[in-house]
C-alpha atoms as a PDB file:
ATOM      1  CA  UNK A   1      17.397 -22.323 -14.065  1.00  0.00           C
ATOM      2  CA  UNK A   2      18.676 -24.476 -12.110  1.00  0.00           C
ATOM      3  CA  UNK A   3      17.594 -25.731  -8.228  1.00  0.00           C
ATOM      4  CA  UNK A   4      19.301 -23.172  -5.758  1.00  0.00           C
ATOM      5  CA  UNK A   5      21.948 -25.033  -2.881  1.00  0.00           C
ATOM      6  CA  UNK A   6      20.835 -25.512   0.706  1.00  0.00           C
ATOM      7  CA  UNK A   7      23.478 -23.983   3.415  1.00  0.00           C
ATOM      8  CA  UNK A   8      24.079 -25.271   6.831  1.00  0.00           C
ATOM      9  CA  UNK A   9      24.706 -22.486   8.894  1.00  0.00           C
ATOM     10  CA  UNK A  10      27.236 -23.168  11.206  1.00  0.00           C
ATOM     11  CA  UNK A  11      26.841 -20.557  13.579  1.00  0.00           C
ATOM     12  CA  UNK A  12      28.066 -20.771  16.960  1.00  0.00           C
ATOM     13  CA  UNK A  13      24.663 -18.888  18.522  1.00  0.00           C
ATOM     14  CA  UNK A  14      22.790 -21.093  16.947  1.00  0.00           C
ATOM     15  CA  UNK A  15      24.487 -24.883  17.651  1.00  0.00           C
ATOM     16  CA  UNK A  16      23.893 -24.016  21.433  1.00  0.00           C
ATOM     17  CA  UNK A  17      20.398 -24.565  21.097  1.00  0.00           C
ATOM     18  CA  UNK A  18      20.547 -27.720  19.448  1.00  0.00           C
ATOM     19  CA  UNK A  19      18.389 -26.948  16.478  1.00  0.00           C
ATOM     20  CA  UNK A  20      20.006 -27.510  13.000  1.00  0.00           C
ATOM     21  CA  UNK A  21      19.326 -24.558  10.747  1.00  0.00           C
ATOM     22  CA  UNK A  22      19.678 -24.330   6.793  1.00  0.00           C
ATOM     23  CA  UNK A  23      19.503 -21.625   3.835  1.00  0.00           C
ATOM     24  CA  UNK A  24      17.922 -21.667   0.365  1.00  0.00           C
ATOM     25  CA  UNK A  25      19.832 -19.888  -1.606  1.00  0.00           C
ATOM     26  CA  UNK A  26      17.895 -18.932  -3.724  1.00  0.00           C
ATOM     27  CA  UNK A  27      19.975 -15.385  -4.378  1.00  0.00           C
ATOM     28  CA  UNK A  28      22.515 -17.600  -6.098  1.00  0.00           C
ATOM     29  CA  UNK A  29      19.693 -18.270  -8.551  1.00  0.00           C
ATOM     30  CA  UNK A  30      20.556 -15.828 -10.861  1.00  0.00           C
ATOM     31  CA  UNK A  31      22.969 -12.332 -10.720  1.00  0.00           C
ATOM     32  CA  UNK A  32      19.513 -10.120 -11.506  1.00  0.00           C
ATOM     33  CA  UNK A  33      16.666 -12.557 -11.611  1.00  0.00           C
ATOM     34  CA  UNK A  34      16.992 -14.242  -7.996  1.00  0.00           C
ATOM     35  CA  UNK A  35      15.148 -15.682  -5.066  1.00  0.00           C
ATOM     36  CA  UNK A  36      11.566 -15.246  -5.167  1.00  0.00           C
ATOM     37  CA  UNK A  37      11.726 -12.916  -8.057  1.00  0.00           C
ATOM     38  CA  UNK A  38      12.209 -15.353 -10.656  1.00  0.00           C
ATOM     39  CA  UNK A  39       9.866 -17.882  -8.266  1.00  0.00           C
ATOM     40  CA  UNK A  40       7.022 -15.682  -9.117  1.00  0.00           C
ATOM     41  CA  UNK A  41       8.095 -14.826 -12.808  1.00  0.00           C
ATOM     42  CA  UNK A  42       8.434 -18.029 -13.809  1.00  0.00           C
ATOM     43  CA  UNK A  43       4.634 -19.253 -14.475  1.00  0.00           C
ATOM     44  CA  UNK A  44       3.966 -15.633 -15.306  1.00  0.00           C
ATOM     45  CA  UNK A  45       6.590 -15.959 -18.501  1.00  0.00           C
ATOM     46  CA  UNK A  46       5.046 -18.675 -19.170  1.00  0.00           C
ATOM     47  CA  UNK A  47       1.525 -17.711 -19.526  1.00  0.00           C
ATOM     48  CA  UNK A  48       2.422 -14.502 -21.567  1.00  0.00           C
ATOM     49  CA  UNK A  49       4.583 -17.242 -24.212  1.00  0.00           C
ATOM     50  CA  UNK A  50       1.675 -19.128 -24.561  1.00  0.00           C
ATOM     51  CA  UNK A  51      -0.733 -15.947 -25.052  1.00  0.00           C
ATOM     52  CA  UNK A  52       1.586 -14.868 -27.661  1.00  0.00           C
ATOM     53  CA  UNK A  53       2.312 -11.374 -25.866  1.00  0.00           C
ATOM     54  CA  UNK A  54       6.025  -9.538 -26.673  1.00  0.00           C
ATOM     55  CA  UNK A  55       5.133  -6.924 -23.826  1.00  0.00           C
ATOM     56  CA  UNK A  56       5.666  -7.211 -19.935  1.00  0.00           C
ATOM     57  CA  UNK A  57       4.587  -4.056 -17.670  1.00  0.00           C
ATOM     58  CA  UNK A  58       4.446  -3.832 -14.414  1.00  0.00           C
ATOM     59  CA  UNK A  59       4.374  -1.561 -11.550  1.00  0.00           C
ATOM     60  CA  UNK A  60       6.845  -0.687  -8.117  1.00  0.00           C
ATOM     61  CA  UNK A  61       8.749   2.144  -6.615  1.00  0.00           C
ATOM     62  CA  UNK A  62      11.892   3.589  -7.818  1.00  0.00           C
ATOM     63  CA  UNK A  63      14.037   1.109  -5.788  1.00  0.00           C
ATOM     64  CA  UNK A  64      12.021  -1.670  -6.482  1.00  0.00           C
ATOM     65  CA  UNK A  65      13.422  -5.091  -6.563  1.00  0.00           C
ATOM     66  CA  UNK A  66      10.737  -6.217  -8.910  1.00  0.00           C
ATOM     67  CA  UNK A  67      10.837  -4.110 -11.448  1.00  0.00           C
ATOM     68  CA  UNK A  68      14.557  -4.626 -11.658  1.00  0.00           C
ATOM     69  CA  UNK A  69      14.167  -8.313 -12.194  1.00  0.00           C
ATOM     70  CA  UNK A  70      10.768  -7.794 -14.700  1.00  0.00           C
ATOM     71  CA  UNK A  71      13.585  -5.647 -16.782  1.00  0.00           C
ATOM     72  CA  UNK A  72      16.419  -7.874 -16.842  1.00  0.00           C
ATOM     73  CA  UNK A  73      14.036 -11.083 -17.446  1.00  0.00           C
ATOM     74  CA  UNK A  74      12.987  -9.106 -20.398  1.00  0.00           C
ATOM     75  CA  UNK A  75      16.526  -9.087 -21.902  1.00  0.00           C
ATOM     76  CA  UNK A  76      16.835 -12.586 -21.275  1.00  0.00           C
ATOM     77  CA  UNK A  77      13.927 -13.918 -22.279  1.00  0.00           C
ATOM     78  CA  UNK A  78      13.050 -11.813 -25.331  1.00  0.00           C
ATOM     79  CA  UNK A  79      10.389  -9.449 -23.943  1.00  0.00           C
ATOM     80  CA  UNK A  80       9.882  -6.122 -24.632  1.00  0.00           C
ATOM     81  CA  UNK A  81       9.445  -4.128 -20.705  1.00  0.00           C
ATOM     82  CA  UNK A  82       8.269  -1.308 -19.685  1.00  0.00           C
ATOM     83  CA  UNK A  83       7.875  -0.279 -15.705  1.00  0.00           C
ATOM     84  CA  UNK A  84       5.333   2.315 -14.092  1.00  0.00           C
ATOM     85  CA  UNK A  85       7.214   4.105 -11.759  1.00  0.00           C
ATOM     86  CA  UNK A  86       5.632   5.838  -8.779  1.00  0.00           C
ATOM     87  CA  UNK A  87       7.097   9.522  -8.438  1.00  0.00           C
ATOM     88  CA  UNK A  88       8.428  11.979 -10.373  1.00  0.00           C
ATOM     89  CA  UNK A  89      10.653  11.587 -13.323  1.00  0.00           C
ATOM     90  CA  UNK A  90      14.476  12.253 -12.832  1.00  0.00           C
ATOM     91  CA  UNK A  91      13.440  12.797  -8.901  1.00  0.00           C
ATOM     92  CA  UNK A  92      14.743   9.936  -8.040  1.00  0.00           C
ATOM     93  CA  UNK A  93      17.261   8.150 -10.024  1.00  0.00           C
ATOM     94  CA  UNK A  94      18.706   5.671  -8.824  1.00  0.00           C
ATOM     95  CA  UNK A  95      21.394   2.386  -9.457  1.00  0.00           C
ATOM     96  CA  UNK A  96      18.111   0.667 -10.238  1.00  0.00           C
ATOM     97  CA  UNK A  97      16.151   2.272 -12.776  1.00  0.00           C
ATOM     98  CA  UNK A  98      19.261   2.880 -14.412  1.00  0.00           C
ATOM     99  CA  UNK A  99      19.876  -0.780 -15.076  1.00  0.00           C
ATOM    100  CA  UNK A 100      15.978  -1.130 -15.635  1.00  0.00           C
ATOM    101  CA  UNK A 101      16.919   1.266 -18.552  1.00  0.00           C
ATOM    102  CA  UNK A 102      20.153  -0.441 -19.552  1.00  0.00           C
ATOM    103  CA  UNK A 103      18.332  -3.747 -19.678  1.00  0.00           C
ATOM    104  CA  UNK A 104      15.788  -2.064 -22.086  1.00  0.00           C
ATOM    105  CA  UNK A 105      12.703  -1.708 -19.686  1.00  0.00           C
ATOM    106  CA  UNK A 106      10.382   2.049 -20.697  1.00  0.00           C
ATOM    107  CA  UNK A 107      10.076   3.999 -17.744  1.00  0.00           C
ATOM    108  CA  UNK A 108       6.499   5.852 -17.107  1.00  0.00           C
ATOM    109  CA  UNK A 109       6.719   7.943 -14.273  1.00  0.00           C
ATOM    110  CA  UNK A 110       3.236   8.302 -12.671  1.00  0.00           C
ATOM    111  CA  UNK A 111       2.728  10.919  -9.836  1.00  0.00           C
ATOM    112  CA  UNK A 112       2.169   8.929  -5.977  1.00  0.00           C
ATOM    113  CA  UNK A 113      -1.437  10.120  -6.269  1.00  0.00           C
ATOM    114  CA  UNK A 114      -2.204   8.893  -9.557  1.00  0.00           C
ATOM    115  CA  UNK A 115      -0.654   5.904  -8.480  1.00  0.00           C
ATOM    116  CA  UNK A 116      -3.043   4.668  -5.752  1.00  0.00           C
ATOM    117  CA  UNK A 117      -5.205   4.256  -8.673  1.00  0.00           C
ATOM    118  CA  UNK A 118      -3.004   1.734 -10.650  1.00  0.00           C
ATOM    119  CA  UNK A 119      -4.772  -0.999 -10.495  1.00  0.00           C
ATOM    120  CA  UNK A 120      -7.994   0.692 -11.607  1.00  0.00           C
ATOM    121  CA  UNK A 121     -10.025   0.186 -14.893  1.00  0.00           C
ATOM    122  CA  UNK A 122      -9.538   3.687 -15.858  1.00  0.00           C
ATOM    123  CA  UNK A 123      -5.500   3.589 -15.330  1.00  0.00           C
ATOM    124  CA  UNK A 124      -5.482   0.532 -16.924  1.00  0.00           C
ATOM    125  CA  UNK A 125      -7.220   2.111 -20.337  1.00  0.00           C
ATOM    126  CA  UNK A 126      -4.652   4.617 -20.238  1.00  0.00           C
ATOM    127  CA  UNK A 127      -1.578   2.246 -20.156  1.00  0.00           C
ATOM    128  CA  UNK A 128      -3.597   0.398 -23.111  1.00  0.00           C
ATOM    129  CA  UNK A 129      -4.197   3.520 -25.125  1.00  0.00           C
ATOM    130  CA  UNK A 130      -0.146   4.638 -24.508  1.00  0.00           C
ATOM    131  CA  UNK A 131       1.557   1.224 -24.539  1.00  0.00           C
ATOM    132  CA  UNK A 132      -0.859  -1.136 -27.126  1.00  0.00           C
ATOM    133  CA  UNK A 133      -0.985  -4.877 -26.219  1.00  0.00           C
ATOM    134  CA  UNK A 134       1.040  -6.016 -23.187  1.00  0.00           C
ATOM    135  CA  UNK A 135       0.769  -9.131 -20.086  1.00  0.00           C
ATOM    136  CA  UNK A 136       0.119  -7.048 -16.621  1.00  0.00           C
ATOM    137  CA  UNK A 137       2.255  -8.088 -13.993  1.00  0.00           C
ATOM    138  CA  UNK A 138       1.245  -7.052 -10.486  1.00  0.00           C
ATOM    139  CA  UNK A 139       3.132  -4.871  -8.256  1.00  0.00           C
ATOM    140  CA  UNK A 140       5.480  -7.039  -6.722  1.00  0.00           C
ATOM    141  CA  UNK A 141       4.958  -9.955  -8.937  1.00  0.00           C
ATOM    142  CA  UNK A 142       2.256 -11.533  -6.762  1.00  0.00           C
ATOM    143  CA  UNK A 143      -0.961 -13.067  -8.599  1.00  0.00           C
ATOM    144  CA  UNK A 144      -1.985 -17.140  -8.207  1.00  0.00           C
ATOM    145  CA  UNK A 145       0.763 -17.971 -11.531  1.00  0.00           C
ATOM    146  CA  UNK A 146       3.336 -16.693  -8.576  1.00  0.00           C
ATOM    147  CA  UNK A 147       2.410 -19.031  -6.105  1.00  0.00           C
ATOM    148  CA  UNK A 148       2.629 -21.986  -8.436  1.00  0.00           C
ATOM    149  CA  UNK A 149       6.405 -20.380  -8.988  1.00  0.00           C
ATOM    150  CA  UNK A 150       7.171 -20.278  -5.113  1.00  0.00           C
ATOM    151  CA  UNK A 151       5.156 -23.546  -4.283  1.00  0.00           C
ATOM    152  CA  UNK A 152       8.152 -25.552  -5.846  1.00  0.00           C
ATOM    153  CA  UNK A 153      10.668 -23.864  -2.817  1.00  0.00           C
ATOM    154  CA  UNK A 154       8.691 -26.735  -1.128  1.00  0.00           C
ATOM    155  CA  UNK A 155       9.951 -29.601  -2.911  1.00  0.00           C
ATOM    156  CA  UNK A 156      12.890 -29.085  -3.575  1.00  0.00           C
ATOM    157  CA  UNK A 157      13.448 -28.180  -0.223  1.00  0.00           C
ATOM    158  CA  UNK A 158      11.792 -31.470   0.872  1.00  0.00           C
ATOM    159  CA  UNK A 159      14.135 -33.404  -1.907  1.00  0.00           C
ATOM    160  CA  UNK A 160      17.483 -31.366  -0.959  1.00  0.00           C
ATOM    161  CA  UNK A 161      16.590 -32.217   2.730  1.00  0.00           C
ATOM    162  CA  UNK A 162      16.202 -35.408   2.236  1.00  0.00           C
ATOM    163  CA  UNK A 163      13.269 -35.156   5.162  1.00  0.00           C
ATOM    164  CA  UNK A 164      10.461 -32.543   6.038  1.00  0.00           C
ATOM    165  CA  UNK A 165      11.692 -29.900   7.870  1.00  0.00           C
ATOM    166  CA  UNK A 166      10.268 -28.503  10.954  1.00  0.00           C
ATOM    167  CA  UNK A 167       9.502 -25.244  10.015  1.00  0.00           C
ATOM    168  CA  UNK A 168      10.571 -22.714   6.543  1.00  0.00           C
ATOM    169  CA  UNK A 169      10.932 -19.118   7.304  1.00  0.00           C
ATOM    170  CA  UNK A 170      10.630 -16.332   4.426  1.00  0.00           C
ATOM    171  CA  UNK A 171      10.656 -12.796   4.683  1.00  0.00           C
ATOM    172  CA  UNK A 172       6.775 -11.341   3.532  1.00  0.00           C
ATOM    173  CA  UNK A 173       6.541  -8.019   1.477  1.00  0.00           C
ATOM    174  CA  UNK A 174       3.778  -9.184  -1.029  1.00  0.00           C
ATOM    175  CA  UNK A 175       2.365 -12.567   0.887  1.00  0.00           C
ATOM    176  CA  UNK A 176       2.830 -14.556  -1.763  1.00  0.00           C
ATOM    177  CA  UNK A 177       6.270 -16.524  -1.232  1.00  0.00           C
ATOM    178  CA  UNK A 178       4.302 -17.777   2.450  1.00  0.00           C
ATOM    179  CA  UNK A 179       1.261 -18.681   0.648  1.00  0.00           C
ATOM    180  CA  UNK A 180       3.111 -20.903  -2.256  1.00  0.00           C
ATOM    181  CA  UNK A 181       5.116 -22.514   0.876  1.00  0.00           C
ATOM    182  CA  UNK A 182       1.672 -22.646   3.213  1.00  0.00           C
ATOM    183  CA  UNK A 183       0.035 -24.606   0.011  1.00  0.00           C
ATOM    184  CA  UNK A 184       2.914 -26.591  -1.240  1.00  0.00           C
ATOM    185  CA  UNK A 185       4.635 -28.027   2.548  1.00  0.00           C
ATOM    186  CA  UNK A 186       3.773 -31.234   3.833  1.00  0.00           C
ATOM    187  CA  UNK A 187       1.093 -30.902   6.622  1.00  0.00           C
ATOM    188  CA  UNK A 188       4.105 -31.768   9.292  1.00  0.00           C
ATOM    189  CA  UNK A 189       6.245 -28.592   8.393  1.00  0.00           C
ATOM    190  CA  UNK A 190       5.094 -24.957   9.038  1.00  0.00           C
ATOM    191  CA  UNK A 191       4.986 -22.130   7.242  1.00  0.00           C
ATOM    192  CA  UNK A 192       6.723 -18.557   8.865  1.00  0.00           C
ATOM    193  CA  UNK A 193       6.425 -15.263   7.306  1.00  0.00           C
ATOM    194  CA  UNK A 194       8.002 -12.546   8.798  1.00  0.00           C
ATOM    195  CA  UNK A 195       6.413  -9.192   7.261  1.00  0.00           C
ATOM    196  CA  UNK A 196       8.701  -6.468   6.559  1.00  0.00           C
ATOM    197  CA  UNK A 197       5.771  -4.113   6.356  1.00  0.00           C
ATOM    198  CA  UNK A 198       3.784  -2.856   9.710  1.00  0.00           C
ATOM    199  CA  UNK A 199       0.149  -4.832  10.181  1.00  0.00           C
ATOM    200  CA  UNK A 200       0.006  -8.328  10.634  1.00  0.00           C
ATOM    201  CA  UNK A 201      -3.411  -8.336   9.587  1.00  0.00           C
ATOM    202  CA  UNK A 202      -2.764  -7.100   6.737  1.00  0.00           C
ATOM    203  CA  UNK A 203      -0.377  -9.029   5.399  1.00  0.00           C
ATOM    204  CA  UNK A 204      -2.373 -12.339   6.709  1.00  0.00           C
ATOM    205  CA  UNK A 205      -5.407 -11.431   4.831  1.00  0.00           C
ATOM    206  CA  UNK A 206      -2.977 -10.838   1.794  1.00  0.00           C
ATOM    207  CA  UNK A 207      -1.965 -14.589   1.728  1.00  0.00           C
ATOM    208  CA  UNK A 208      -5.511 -15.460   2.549  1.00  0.00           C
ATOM    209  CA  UNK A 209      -6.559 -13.907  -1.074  1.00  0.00           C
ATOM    210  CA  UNK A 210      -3.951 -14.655  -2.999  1.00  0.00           C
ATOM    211  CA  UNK A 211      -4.816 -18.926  -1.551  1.00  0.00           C
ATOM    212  CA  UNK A 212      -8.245 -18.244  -2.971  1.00  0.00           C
ATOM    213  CA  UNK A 213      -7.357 -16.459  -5.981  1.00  0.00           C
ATOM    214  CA  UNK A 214      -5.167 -19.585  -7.141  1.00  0.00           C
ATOM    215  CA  UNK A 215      -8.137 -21.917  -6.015  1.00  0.00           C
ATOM    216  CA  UNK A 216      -5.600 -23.415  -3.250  1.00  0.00           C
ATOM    217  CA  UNK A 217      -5.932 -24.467   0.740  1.00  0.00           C
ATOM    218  CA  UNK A 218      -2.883 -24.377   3.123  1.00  0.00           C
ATOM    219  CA  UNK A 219      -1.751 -27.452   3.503  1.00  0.00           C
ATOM    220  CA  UNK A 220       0.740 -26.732   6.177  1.00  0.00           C
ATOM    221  CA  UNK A 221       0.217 -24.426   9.328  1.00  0.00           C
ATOM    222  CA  UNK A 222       1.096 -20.956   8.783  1.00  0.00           C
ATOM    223  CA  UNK A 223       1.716 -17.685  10.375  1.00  0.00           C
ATOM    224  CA  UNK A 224       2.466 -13.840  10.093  1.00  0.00           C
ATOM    225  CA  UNK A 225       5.252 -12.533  12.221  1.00  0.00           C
ATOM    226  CA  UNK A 226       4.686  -8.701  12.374  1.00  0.00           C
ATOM    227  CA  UNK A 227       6.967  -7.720  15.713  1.00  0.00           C
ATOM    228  CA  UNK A 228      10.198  -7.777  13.187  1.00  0.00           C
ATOM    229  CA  UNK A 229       9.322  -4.591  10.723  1.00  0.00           C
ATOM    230  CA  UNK A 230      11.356  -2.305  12.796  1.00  0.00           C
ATOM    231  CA  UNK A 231       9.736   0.501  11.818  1.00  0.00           C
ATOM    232  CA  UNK A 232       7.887  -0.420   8.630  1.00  0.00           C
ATOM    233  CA  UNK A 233       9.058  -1.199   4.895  1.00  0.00           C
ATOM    234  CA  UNK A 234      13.185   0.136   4.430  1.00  0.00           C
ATOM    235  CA  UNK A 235      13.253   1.184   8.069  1.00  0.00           C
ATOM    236  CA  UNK A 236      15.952  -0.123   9.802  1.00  0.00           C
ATOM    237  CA  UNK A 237      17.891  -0.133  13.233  1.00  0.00           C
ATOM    238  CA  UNK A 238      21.468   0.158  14.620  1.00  0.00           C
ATOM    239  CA  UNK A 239      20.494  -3.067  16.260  1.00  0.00           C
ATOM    240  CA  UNK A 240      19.229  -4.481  12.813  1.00  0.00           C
ATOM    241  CA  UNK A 241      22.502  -3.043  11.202  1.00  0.00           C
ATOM    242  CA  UNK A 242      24.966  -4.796  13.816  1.00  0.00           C
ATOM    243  CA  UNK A 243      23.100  -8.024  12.946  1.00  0.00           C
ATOM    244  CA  UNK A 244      23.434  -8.228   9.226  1.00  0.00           C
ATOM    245  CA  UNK A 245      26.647  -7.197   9.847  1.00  0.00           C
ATOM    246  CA  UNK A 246      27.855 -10.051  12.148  1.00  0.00           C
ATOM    247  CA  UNK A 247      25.568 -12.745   9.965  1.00  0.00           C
ATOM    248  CA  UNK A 248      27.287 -11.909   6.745  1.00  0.00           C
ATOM    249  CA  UNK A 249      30.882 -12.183   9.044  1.00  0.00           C
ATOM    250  CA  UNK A 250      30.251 -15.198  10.514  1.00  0.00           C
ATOM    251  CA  UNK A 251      28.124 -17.001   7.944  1.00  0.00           C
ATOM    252  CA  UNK A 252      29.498 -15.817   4.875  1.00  0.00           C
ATOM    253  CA  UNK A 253      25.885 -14.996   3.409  1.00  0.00           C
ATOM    254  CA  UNK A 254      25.170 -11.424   2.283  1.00  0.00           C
ATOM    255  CA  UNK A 255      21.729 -10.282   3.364  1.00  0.00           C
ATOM    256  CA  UNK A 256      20.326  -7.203   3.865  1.00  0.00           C
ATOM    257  CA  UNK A 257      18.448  -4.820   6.066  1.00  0.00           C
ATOM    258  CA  UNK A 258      14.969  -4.982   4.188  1.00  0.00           C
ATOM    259  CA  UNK A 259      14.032  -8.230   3.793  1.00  0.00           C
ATOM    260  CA  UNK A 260      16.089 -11.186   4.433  1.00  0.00           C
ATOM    261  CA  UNK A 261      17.945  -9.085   7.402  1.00  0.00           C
ATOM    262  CA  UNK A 262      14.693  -9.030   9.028  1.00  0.00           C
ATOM    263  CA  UNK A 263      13.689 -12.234   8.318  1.00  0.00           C
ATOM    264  CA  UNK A 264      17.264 -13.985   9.791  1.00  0.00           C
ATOM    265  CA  UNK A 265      16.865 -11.789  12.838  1.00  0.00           C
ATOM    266  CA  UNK A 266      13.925 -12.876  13.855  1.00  0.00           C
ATOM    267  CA  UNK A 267      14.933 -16.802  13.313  1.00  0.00           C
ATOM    268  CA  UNK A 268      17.740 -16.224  15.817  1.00  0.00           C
ATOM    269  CA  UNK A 269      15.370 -14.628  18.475  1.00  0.00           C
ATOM    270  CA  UNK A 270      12.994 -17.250  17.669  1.00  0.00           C
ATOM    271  CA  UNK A 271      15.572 -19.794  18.327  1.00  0.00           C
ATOM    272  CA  UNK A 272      16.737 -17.803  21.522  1.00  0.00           C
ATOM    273  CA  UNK A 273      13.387 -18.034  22.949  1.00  0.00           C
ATOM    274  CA  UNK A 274      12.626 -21.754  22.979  1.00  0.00           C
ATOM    275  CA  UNK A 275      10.656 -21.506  19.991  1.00  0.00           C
ATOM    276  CA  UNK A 276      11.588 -24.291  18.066  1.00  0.00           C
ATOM    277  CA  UNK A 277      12.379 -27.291  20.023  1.00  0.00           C
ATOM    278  CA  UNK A 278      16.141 -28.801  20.073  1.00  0.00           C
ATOM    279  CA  UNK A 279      16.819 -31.279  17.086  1.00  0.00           C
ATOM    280  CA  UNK A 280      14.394 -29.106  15.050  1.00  0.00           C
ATOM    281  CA  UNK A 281      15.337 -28.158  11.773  1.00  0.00           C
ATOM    282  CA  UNK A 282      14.874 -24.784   9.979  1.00  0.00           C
ATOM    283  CA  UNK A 283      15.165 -24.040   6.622  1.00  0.00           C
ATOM    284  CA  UNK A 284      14.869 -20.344   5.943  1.00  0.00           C
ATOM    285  CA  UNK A 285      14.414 -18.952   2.388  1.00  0.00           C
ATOM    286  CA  UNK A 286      17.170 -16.356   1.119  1.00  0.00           C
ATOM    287  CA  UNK A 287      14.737 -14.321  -1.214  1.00  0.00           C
ATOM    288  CA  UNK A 288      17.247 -12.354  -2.849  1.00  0.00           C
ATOM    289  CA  UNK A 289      17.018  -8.481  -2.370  1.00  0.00           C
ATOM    290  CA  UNK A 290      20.447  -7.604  -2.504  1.00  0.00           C
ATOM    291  CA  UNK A 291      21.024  -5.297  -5.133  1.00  0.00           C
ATOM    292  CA  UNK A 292      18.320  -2.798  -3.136  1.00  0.00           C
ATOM    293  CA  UNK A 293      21.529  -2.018  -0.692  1.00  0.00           C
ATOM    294  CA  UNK A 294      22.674   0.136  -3.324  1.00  0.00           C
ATOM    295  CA  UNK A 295      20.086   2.513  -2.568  1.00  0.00           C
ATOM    296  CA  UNK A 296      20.307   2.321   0.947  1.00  0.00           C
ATOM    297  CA  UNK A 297      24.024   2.925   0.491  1.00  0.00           C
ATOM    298  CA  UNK A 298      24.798   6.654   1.215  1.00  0.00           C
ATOM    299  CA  UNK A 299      22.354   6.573   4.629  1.00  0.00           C
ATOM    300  CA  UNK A 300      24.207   3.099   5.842  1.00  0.00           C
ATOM    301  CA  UNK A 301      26.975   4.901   5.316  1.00  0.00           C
ATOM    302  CA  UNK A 302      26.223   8.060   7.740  1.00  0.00           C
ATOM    303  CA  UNK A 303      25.342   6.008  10.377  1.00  0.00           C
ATOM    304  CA  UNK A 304      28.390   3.602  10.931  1.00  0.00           C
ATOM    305  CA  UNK A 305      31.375   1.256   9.206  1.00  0.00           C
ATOM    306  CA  UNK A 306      29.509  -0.852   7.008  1.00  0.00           C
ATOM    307  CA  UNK A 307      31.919  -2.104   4.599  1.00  0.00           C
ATOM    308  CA  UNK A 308      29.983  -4.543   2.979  1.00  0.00           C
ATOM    309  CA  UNK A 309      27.163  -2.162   1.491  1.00  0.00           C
ATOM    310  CA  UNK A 310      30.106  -1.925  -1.260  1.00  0.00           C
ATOM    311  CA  UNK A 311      29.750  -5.675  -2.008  1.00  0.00           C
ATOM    312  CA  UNK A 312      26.331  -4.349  -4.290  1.00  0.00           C
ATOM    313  CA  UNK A 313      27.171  -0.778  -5.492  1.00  0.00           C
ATOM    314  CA  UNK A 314      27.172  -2.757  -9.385  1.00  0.00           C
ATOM    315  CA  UNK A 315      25.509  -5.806 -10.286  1.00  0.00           C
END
């Protein structure tokens, strides 16, 4: 694929603090397989090429924008896919595990209890004995191959840039788009995670592992922001709301309320609060995310006039 743009934002809130702040696009990456998706897929395709394996499965939830991507970069790239779902089967269908199935992945619905144990020997003999031969992929995509995969977001943003910037901003779900950027950034730039999840020391000591699981050291300062979750993982606010709203109106970005909503919202208060000094520059990471809105469609909808949830109701 080719190197996703960088995007001034030209926002008005944001010029009157003198700091200069950009966005990797790296939604525009691909329509199913974008931002750090295909960053953490990459070295993981790789890998299963080279170990001759026809079979991807991995695990997520029934609107999970991993699995979605794991399915369509099957029917690009040749693989066979099949997805463990946690829940019940037919409980919750959904926009995405229909075009899981439309992009060929296997669905194998596995009850929430049962799931806790998927990463356990035992669970893992039973997806042997039902499937055969197939490449694991973690939950969410994160292992060390993925961190190779989101390490170059550093360079090119470095060689887009022209300069190091001051700081790069990501939104954290898994840990592992920070650490690639923590171990790939020159020491001058930092490293910002904003987790979309509750506990900060949680997710810290999940970017910790996965740096010593790929035998790498932080090169750059990093940190966990955990005061932006509002509520935890697909929780979201009328405050939240109003400000993906106004970003997408006045930046002509789509984001949304999960991850990259969270992560822009906490930029601006950032910036609001002296954070970054003036004539600092930001670049902040568009991960992608955005065809999750369609399951967060109907309860956007109760709660207000949010026209552009329509912008993802097909992708």
């Amino acid at each position: 694929m080719n190197q996703s743009p960088l995007q001034e934002l030209r926002d008005p809130e944001l010029s009157r603090y003198g700091v200069r702040v950009l966005v990797k696009r790296d939604d525009l990456l691909h329509p199913q397989i974008s931002g750090n998706k295909w960053r953490k897929l990459k070295y993981n395709l790789m890998m299963a090429r080279r170990q001759r394996f026809d079979t991807l499965l991995t695990f997520g939830g029934a609107y999970s924008n991993h699995l979605h991507a794991v399915a369509a970069v099957g029917r690009v790239c040749g693989f066979d896919t099949i997805g463990v779902v946690r829940g019940a089967p037919g409980v919750e269908e959904n926009p995405t595990l229909s075009d899981a199935r439309r992009f060929g992945m296997k669905l194998f619905f596995v009850e929430r209890e049962a799931y806790r144990c998927k990463d356990s020997a035992a669970m893992l003999e039973v997806l042997h004995e039902r499937f055969g031969r197939f490449f694991l992929l973690p939950e969410g995509g994160a292992n060390a191959l993925a961190l190779t995969g989101c390490g170059e977001l550093a360079q090119e943003i470095v060689d887009q840039l022209g300069e190091t910037p001051d700081a790069v901003m990501c939104a954290c779900g898994t840990g592992a788009t920070l650490a690639g950027l923590a171990a790939h950034l020159p020491a001058r730039s930092e490293a910002v995670g904003v987790s979309v999840l509750k506990g900060e020391s949680s997710m810290a000591e999940d970017v910790r592992r996965l740096l010593r699981e790929a035998a790498l050291a932080a090169k750059s300062p990093w940190q966990v922001l955990s005061d932006y979750h509002f509520g935890g993982y697909a929780k979201c606010s009328d405050e939240l709301l109003a400000f993906v709203t106004r970003f997408r109106a006045v930046n002509e970005i789509p984001i949304e309320p999960v991850y990259t909503g969270k992560m822009f919202f906490a930029l601006y208060d950032l910036v609001r609060q002296g954070r970054f000094a003036p004539g600092s520059t930001i670049v902040a990471v568009h991960t992608g995310g955005l065809q999750g809105l369609r399951g967060m469609a109907r309860k956007l909808e109760s709660r207000g006039n949010f026209d552009w949830v329509n912008d993802y109701r097909s992708v």
